[in-house]
C-alpha atoms as a PDB file:
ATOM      1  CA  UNK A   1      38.883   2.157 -44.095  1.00  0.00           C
ATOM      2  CA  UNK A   2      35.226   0.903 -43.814  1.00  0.00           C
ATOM      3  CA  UNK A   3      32.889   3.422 -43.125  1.00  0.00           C
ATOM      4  CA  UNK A   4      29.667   3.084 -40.397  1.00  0.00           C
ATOM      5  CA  UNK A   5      26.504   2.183 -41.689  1.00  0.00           C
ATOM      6  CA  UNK A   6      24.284   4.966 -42.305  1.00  0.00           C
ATOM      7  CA  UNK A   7      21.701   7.353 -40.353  1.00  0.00           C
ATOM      8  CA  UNK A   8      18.337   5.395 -41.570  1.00  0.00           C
ATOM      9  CA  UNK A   9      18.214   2.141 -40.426  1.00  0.00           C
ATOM     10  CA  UNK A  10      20.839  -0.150 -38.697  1.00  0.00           C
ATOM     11  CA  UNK A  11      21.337   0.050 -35.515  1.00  0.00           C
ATOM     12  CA  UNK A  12      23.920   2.843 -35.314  1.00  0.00           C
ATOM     13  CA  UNK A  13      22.791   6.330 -35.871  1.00  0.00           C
ATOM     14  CA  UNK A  14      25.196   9.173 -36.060  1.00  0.00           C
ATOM     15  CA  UNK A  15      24.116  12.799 -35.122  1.00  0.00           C
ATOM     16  CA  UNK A  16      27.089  15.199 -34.642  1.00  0.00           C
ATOM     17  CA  UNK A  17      30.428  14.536 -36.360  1.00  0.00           C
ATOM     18  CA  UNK A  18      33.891  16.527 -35.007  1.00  0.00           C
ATOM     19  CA  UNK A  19      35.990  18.040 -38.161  1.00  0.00           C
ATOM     20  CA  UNK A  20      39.466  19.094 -38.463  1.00  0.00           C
ATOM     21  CA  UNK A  21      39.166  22.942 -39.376  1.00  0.00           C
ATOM     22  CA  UNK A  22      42.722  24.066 -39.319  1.00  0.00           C
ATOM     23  CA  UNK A  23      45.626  22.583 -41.722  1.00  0.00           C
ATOM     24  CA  UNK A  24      47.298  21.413 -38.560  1.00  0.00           C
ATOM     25  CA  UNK A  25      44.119  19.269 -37.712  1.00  0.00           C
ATOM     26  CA  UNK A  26      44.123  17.762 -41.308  1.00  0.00           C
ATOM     27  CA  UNK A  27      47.517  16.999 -40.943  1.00  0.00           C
ATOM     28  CA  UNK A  28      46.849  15.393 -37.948  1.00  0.00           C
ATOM     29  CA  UNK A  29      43.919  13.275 -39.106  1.00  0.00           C
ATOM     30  CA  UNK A  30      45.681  12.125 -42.274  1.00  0.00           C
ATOM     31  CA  UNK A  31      49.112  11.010 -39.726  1.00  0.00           C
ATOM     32  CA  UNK A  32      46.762   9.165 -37.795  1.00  0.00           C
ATOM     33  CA  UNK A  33      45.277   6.840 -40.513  1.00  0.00           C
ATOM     34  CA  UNK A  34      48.537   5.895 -41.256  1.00  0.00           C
ATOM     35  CA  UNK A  35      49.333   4.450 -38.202  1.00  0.00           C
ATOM     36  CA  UNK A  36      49.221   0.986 -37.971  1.00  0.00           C
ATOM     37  CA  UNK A  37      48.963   0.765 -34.190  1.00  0.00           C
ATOM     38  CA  UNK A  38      45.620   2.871 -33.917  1.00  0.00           C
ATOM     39  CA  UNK A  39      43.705   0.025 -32.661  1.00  0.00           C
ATOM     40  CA  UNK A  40      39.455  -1.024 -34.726  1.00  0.00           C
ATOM     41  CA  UNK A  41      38.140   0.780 -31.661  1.00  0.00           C
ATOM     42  CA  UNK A  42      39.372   4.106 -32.639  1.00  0.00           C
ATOM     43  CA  UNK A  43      38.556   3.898 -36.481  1.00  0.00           C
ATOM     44  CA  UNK A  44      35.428   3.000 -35.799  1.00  0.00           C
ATOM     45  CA  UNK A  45      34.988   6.518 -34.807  1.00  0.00           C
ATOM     46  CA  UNK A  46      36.524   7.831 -38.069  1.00  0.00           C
ATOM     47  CA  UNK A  47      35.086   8.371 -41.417  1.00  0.00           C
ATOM     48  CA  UNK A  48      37.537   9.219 -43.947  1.00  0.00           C
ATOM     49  CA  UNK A  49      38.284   8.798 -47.223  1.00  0.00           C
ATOM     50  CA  UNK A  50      41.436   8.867 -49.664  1.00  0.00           C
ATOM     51  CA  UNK A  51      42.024  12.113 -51.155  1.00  0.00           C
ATOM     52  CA  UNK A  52      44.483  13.542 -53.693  1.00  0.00           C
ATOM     53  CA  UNK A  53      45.649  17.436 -53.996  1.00  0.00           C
ATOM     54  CA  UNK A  54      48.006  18.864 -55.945  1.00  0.00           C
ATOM     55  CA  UNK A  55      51.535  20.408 -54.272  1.00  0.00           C
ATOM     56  CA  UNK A  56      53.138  23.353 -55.775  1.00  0.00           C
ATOM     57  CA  UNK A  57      57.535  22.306 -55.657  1.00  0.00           C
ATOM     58  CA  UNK A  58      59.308  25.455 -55.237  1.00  0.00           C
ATOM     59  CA  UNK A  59      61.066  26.968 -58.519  1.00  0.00           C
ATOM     60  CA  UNK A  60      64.025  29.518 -58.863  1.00  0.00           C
ATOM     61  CA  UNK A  61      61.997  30.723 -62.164  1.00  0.00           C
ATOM     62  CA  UNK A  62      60.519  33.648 -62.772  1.00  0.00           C
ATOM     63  CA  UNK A  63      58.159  31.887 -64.461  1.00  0.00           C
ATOM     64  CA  UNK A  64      55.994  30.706 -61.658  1.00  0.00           C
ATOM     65  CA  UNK A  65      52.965  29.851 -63.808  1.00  0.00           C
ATOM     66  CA  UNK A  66      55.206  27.319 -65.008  1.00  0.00           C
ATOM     67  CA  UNK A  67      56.124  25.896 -61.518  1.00  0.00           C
ATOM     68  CA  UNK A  68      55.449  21.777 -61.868  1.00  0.00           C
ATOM     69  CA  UNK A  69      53.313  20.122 -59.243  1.00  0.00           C
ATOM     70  CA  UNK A  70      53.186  17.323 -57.172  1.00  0.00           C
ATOM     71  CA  UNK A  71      49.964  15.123 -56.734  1.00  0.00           C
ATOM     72  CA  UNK A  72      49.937  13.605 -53.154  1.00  0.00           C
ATOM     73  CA  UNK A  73      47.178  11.234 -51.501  1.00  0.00           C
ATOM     74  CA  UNK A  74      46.377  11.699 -47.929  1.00  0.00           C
ATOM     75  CA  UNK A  75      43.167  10.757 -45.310  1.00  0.00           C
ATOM     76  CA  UNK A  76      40.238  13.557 -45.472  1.00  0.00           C
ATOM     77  CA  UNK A  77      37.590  12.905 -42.952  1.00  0.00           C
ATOM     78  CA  UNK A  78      35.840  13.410 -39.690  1.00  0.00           C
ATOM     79  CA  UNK A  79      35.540  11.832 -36.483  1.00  0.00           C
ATOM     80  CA  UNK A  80      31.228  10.603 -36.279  1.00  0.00           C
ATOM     81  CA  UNK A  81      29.271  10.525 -33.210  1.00  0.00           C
ATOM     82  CA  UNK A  82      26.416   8.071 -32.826  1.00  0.00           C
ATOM     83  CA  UNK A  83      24.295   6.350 -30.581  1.00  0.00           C
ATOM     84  CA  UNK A  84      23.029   2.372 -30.915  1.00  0.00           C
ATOM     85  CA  UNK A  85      21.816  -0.402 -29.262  1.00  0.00           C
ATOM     86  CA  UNK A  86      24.833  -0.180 -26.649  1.00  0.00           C
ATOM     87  CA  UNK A  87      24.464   2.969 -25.535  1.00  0.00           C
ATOM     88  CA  UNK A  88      21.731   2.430 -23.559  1.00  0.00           C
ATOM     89  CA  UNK A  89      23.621   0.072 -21.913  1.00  0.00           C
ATOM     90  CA  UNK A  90      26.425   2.418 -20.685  1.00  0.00           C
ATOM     91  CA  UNK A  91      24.757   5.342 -18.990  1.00  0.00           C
ATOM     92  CA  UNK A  92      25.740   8.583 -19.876  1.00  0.00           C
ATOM     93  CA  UNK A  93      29.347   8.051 -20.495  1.00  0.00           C
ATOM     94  CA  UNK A  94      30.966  10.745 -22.707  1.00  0.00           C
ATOM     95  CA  UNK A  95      32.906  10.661 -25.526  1.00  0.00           C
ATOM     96  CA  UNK A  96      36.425  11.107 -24.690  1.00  0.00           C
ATOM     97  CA  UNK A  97      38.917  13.218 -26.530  1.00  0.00           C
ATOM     98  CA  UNK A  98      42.936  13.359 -26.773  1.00  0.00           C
ATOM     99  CA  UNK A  99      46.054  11.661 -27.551  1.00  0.00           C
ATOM    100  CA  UNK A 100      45.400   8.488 -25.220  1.00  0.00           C
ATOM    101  CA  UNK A 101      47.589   6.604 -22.915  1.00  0.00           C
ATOM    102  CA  UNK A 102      50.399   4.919 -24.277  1.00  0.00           C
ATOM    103  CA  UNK A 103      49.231   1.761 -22.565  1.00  0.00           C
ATOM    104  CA  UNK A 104      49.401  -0.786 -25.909  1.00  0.00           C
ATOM    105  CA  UNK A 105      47.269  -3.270 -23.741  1.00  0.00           C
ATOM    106  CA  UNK A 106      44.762  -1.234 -23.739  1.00  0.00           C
ATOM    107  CA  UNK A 107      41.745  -0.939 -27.045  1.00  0.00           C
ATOM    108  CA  UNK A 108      40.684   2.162 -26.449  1.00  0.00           C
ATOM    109  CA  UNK A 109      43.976   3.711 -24.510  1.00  0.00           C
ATOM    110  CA  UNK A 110      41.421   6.135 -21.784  1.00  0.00           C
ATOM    111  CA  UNK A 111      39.903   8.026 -25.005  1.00  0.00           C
ATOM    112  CA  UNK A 112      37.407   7.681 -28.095  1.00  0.00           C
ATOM    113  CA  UNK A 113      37.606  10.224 -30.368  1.00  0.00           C
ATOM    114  CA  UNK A 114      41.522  10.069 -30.993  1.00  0.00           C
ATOM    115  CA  UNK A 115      43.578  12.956 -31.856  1.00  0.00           C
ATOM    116  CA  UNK A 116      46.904  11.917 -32.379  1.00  0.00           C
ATOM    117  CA  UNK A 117      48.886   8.771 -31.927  1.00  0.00           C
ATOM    118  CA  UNK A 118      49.784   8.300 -28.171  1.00  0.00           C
ATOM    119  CA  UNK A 119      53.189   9.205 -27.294  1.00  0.00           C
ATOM    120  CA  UNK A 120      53.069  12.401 -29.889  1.00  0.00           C
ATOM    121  CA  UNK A 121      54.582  15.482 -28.139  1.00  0.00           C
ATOM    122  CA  UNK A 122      53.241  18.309 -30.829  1.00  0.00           C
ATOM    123  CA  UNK A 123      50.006  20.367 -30.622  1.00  0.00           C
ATOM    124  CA  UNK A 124      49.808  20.483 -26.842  1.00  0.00           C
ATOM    125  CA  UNK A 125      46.907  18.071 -26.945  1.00  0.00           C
ATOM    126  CA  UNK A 126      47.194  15.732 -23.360  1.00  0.00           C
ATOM    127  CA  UNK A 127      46.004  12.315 -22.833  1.00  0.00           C
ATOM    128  CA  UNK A 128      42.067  13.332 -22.339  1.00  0.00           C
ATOM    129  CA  UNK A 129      42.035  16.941 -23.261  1.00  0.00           C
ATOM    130  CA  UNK A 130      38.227  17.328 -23.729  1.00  0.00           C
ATOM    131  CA  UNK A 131      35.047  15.482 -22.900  1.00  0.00           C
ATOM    132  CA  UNK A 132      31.392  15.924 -24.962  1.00  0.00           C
ATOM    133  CA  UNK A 133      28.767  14.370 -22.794  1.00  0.00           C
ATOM    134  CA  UNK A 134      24.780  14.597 -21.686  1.00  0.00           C
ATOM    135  CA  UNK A 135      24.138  17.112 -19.023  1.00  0.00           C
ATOM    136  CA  UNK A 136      22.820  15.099 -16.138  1.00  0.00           C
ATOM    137  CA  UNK A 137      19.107  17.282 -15.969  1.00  0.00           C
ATOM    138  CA  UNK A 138      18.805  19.288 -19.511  1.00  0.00           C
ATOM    139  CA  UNK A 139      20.101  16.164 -22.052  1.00  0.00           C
ATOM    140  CA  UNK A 140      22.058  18.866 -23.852  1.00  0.00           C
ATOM    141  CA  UNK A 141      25.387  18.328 -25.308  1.00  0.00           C
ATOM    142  CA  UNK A 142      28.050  19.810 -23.064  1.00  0.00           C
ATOM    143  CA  UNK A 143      31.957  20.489 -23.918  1.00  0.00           C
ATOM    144  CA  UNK A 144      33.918  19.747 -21.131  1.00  0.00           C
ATOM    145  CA  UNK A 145      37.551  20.708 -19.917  1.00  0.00           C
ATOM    146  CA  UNK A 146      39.544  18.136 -18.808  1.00  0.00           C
ATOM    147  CA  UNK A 147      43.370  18.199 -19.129  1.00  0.00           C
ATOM    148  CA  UNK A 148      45.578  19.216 -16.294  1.00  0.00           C
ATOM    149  CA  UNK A 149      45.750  23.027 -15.697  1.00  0.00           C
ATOM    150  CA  UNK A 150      49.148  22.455 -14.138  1.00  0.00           C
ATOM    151  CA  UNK A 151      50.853  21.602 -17.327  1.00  0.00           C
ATOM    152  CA  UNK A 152      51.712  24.488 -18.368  1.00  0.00           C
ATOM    153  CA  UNK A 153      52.614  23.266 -21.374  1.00  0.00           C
ATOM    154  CA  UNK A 154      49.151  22.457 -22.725  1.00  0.00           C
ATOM    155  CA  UNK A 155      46.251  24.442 -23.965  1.00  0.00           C
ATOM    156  CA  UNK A 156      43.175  24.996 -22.599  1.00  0.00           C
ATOM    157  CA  UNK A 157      39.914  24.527 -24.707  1.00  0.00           C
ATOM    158  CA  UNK A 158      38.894  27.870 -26.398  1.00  0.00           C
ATOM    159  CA  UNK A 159      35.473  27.568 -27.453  1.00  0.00           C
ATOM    160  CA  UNK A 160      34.684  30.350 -30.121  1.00  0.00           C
ATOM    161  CA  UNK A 161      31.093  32.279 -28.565  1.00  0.00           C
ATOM    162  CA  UNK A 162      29.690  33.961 -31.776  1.00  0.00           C
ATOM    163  CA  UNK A 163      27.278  36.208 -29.833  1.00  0.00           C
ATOM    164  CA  UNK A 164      30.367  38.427 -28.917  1.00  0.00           C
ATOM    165  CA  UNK A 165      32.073  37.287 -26.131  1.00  0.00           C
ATOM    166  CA  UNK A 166      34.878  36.118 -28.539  1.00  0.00           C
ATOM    167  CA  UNK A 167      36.641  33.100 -26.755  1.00  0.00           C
ATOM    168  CA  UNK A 168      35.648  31.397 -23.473  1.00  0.00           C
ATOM    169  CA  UNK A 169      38.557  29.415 -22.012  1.00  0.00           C
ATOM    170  CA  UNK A 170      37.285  25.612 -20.620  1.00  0.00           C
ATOM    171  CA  UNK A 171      39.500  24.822 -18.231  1.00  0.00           C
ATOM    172  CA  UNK A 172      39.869  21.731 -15.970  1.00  0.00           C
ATOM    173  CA  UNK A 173      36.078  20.408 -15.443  1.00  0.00           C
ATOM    174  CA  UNK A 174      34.592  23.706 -17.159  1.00  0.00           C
ATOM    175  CA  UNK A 175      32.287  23.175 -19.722  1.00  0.00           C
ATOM    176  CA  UNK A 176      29.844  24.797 -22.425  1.00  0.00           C
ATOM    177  CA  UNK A 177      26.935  23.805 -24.031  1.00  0.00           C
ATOM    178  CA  UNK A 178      26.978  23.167 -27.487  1.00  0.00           C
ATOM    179  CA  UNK A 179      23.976  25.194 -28.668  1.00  0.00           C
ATOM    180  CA  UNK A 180      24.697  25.482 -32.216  1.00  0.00           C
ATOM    181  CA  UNK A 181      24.776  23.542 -35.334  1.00  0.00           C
ATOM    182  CA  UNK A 182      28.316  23.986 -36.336  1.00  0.00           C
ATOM    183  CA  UNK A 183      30.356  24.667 -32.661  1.00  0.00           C
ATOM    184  CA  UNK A 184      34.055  26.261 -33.316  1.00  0.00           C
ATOM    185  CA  UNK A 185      36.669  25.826 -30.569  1.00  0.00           C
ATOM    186  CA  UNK A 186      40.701  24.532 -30.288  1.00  0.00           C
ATOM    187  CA  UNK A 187      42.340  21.924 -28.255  1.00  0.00           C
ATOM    188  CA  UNK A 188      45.768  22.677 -27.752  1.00  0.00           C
ATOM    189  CA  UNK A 189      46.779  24.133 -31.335  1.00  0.00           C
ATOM    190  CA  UNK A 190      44.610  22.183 -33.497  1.00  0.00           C
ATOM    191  CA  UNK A 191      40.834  23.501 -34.353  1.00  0.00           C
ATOM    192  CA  UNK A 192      37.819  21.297 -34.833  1.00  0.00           C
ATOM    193  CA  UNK A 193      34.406  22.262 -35.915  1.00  0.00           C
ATOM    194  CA  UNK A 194      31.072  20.158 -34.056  1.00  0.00           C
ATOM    195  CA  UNK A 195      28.602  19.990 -36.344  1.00  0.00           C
ATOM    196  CA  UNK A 196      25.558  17.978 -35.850  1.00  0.00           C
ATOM    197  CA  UNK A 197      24.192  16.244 -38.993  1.00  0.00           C
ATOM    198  CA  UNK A 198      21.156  17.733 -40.683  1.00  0.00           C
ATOM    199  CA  UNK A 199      18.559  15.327 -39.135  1.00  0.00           C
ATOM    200  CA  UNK A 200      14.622  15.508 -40.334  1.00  0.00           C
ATOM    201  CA  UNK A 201      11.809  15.346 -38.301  1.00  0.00           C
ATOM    202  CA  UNK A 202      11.631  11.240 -37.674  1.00  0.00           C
ATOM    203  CA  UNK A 203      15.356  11.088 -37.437  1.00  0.00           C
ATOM    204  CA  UNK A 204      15.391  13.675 -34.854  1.00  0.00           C
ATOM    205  CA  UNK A 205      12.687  11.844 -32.886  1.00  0.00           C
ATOM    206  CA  UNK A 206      15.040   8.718 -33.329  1.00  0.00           C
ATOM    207  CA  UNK A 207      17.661  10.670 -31.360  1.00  0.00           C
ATOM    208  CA  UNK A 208      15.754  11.854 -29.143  1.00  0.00           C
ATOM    209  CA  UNK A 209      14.530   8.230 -28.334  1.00  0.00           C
ATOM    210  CA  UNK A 210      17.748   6.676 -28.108  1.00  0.00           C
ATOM    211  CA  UNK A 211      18.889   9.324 -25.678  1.00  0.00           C
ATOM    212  CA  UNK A 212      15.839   9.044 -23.766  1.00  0.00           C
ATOM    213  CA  UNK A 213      16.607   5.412 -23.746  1.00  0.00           C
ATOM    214  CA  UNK A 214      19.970   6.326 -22.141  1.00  0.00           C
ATOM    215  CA  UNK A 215      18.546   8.284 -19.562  1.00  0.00           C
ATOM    216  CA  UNK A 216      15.766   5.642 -18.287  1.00  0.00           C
ATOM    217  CA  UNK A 217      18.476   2.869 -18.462  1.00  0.00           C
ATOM    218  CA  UNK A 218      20.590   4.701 -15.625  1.00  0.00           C
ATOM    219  CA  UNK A 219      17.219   5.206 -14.042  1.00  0.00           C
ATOM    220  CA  UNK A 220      17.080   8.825 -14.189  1.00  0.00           C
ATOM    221  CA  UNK A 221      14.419  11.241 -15.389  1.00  0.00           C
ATOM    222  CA  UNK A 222      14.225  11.962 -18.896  1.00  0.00           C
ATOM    223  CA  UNK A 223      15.096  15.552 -20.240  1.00  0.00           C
ATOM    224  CA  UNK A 224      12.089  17.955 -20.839  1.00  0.00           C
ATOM    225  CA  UNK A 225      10.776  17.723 -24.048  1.00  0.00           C
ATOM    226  CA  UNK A 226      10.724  21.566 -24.580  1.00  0.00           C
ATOM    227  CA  UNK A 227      14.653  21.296 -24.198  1.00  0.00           C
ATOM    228  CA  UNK A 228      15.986  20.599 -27.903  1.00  0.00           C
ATOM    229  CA  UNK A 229      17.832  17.600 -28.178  1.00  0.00           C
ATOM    230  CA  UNK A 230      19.318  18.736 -30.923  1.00  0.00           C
ATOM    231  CA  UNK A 231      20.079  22.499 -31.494  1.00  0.00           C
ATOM    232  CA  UNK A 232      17.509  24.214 -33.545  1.00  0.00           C
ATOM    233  CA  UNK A 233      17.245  27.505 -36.173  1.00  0.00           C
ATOM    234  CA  UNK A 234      15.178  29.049 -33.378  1.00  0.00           C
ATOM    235  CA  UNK A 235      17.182  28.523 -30.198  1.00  0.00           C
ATOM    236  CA  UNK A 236      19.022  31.755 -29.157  1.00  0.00           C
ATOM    237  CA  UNK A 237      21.327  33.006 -26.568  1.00  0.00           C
ATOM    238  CA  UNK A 238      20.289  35.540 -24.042  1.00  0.00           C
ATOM    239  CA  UNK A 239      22.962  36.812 -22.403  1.00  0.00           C
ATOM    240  CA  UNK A 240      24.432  33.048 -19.869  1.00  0.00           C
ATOM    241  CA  UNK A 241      20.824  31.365 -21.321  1.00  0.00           C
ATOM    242  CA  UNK A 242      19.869  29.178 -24.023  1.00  0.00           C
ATOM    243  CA  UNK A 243      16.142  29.812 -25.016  1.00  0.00           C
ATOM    244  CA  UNK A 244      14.731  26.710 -26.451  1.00  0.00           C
ATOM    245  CA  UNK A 245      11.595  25.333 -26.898  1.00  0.00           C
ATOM    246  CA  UNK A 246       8.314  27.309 -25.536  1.00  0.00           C
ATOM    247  CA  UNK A 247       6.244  25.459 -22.445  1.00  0.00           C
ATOM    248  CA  UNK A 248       3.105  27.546 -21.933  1.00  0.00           C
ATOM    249  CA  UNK A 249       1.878  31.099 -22.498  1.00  0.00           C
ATOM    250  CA  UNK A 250       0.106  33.600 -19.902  1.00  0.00           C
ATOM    251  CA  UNK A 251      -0.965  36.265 -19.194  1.00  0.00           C
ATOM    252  CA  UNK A 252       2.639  37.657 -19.151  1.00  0.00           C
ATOM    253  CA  UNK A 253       3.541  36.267 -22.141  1.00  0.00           C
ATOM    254  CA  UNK A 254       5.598  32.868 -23.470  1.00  0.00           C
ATOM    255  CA  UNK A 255       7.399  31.004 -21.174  1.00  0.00           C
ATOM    256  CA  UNK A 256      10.443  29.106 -23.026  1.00  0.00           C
ATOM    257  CA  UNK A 257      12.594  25.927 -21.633  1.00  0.00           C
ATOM    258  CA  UNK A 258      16.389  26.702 -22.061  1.00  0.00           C
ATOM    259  CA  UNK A 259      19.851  26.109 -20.236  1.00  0.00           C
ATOM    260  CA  UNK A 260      22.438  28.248 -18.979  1.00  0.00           C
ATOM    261  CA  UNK A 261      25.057  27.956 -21.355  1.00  0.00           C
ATOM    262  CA  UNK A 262      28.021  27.145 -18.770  1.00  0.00           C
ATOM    263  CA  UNK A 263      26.434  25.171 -16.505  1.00  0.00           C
ATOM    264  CA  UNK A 264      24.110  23.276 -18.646  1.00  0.00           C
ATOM    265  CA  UNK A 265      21.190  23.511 -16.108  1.00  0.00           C
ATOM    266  CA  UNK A 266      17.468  24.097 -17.115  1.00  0.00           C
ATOM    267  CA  UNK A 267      15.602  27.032 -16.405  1.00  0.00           C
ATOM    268  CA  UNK A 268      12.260  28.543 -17.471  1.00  0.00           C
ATOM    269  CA  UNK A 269      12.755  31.748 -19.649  1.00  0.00           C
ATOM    270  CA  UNK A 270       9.867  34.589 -19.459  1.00  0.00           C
ATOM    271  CA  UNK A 271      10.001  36.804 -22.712  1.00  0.00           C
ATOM    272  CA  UNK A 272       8.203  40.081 -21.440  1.00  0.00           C
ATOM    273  CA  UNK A 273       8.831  43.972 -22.218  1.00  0.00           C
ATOM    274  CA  UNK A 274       9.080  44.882 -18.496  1.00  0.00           C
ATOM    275  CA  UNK A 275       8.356  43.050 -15.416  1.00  0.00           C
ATOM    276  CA  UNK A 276       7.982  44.262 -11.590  1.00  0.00           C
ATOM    277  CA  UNK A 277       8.567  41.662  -8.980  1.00  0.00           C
ATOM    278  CA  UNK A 278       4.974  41.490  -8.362  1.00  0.00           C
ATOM    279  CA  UNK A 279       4.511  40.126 -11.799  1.00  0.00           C
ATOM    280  CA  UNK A 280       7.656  37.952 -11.232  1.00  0.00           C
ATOM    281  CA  UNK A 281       5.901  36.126  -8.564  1.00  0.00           C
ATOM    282  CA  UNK A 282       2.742  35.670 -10.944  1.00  0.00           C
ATOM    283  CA  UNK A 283       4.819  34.450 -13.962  1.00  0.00           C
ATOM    284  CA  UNK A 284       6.253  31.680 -11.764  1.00  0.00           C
ATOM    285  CA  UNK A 285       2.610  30.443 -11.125  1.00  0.00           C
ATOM    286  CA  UNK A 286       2.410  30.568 -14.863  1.00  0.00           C
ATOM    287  CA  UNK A 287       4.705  27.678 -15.047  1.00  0.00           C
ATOM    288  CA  UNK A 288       3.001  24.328 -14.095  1.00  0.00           C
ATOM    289  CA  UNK A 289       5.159  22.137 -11.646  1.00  0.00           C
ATOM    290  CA  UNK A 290       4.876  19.458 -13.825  1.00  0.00           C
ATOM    291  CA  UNK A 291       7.337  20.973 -15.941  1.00  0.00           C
ATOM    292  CA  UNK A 292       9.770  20.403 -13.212  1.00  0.00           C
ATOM    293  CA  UNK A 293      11.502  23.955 -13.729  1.00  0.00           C
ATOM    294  CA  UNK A 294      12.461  25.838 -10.137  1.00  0.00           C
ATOM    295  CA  UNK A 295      10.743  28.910  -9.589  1.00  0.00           C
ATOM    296  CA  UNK A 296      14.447  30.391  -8.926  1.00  0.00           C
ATOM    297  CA  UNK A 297      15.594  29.314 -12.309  1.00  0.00           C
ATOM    298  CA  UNK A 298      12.828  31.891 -14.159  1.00  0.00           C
ATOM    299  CA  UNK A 299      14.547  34.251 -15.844  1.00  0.00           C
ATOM    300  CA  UNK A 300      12.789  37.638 -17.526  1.00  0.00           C
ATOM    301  CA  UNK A 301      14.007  38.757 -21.030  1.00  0.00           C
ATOM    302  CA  UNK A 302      13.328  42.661 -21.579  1.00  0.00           C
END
């Protein structure tokens, strides 16, 4: 399977990529490349490569240091997400996740990143499970919810929180940012880990470009530059925020751009050892309206 061109130079530049992080996942992946009616449009998503491991055949011997083995070949990968040319050209569509349609007539069968073949009944993965798309004001990358909560059948999204809230259920049209460099959640029974690519300095500006590209094709304002467009070492979670980049310092102290982690909305985050409401009203005339945070969305950190 041919592989996409790489980060520096060409016109496609990849950013995150979505791995298979349970054996049921790999499975999946590897049952996929082997079928001959996923359609150019979905592998283009897909880099994988053939692997080999070796498969331990069960032995009545007590000698089980003896036990032969098998050597099988099978698809290892990821699924890659990038941005080019034509992105720019498409607004701020998401990338689509799931098992498809089973509509043959159709390329890219209502998803992107494919799953499983269409028509495939296991895992309790529906025909658009998940979304991962810009948020409309921030620019962050947001995991949405999206199958059908009446199906009882099927899973909701379980995105793993690692500052102690243990899992946080997405259901239909709930979402959560995707604030760290390697993001752990399930869809249905299989479990995927989002990790964006290590990107240096100019390639993160390159990203940041094309996105901003995005946003200025669909005629909408770009993100705020204190908001990282890709997640950082330094970004941490307060509590529902996302502190991100600092904006200005006062007399009170830094004030930080961040989102709130479900909603994906900016806000303006004072860090300060104690605040009265007094000072609450003169840290939000800290914050210059050019920044285009609300003076409701301040928050105080104590």
């Amino acid at each position: 399977m041919a592989s996409s061109p790489p980060i520096n130079g060409g016109a496609l530049r990849r950013f995150a990529r979505l791995i298979p992080g349970s054996k049921a996942a790999e499975e999946a992946l590897d049952i996929l490349c082997n079928n001959s009616e996923v359609t150019e449009y979905h592998r283009s998503f897909l880099q994988v490569k053939r692997s080999q491991k070796n498969i331990e055949e069960s032995s009545d011997s007590e000698e089980s240091s003896k036990t032969p083995s098998q050597q099988i070949e099978f698809w290892s990968g990821y699924y890659s997400l990038a941005l080019n040319d034509a992105s720019q050209k498409v607004g701020l569509a998401p990338w689509r996740i799931g098992k498809g349609t089973s509509k043959y007539n159709e390329e890219d069968r209502g998803v992107d990143l494919l799953l499983i073949g269409p028509g495939n009944r296991k895992h309790k993965v529906t025909d658009v499970h998940a979304m991962i798309r810009f948020h409309l004001k921030s620019g962050v990358l947001m995991l949405v919810g999206m199958h059908d909560s009446k199906q009882s059948n099927k899973k909701s999204i379980r995105y793993e929180d690692p500052t102690g809230n243990g899992e946080i259920e997405l259901g239909h049209n709930m979402q959560h940012v995707l604030f760290l460099r390697r993001n752990a959640f399930w869809i249905g029974d299989l479990y995927y880990i989002f990790e964006f690519e290590n990107l240096d300095d100019d390639q993160c500006r390159v990203y940041r470009a094309y996105r901003d590209g995005i946003y200025r094709a669909a005629q909408l304002q770009v993100p705020h530059p204190g908001l990282s467009a890709i997640p950082q070492a330094a970004d941490k979670k307060f509590g529902p925020f996302v502190r991100m980049g600092s904006m200005s310092r006062g007399a009170f102290g830094w004030v930080y751009a961040g989102v709130h982690a479900r909603t994906g909305d900016p806000v303006a985050i004072k860090e300060q050892s104690a605040a009265t409401r007094a000072d609450s009203e003169r840290v939000a005339g800290e914050i210059d309206i050019g920044w285009r945070f609300s003076v409701s969305n301040i928050r105080n950190l104590t």
